[in-house]
Protein backbone atom coordinates (compact mmCIF):
# COMPACT_ATOMS: atom_id res chain seq x y z
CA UNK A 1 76.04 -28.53 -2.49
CA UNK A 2 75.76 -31.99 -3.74
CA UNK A 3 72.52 -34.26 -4.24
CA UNK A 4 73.39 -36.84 -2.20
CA UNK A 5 70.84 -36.35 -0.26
CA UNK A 6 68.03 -35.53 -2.36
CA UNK A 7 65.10 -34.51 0.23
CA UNK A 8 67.97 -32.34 2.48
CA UNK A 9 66.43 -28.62 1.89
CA UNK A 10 69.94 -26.84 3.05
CA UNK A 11 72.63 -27.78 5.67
CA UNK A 12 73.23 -26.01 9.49
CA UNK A 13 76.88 -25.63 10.53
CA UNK A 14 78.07 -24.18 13.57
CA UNK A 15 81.02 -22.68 15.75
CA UNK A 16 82.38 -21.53 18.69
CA UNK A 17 84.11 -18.64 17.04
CA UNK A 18 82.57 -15.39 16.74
CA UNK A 19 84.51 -13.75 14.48
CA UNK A 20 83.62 -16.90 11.48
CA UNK A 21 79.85 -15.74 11.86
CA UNK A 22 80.53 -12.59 9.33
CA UNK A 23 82.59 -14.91 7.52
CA UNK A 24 80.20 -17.27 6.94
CA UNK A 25 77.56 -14.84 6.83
CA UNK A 26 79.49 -13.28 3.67
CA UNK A 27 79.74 -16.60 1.75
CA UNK A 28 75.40 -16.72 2.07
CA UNK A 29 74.64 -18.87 5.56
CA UNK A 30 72.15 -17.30 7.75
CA UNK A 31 72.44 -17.21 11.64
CA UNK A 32 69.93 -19.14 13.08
CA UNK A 33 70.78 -19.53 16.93
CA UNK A 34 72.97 -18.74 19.41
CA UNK A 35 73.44 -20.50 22.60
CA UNK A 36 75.27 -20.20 25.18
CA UNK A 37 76.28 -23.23 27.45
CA UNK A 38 77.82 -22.15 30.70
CA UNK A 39 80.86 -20.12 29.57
CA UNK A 40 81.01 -21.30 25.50
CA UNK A 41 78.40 -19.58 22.88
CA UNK A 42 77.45 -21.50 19.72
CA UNK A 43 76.42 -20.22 16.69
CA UNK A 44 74.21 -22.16 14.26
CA UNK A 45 73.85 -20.64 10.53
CA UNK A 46 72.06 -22.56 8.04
CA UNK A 47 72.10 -22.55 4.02
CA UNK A 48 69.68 -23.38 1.70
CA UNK A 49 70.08 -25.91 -1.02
């Protein structure tokens, strides 16, 4: 990650898919949340700086 934002502690994604959470999940981010709005489901990982 870059410093281009010096005081930012990490950085939350998300997605819709599913099947990136293990992806993701591989390359270090941590699920945070899930949520589910009426029929879609969000996933919200996070990775420290």
């Amino acid at each position: 990650m870059n410093d281009l934002i010096p005081e930012a502690k990490g950085i939350m994604i998300d997605t819709a898919n599913e099947n990136n959470v293990k992806l993701y999940e591989k390359w270090g981010w941590e699920l945070k949340a899930e949520v589910k709005f009426y029929e879609l489901k969000k996933y919200f990982l996070w990775k420290d700086k």
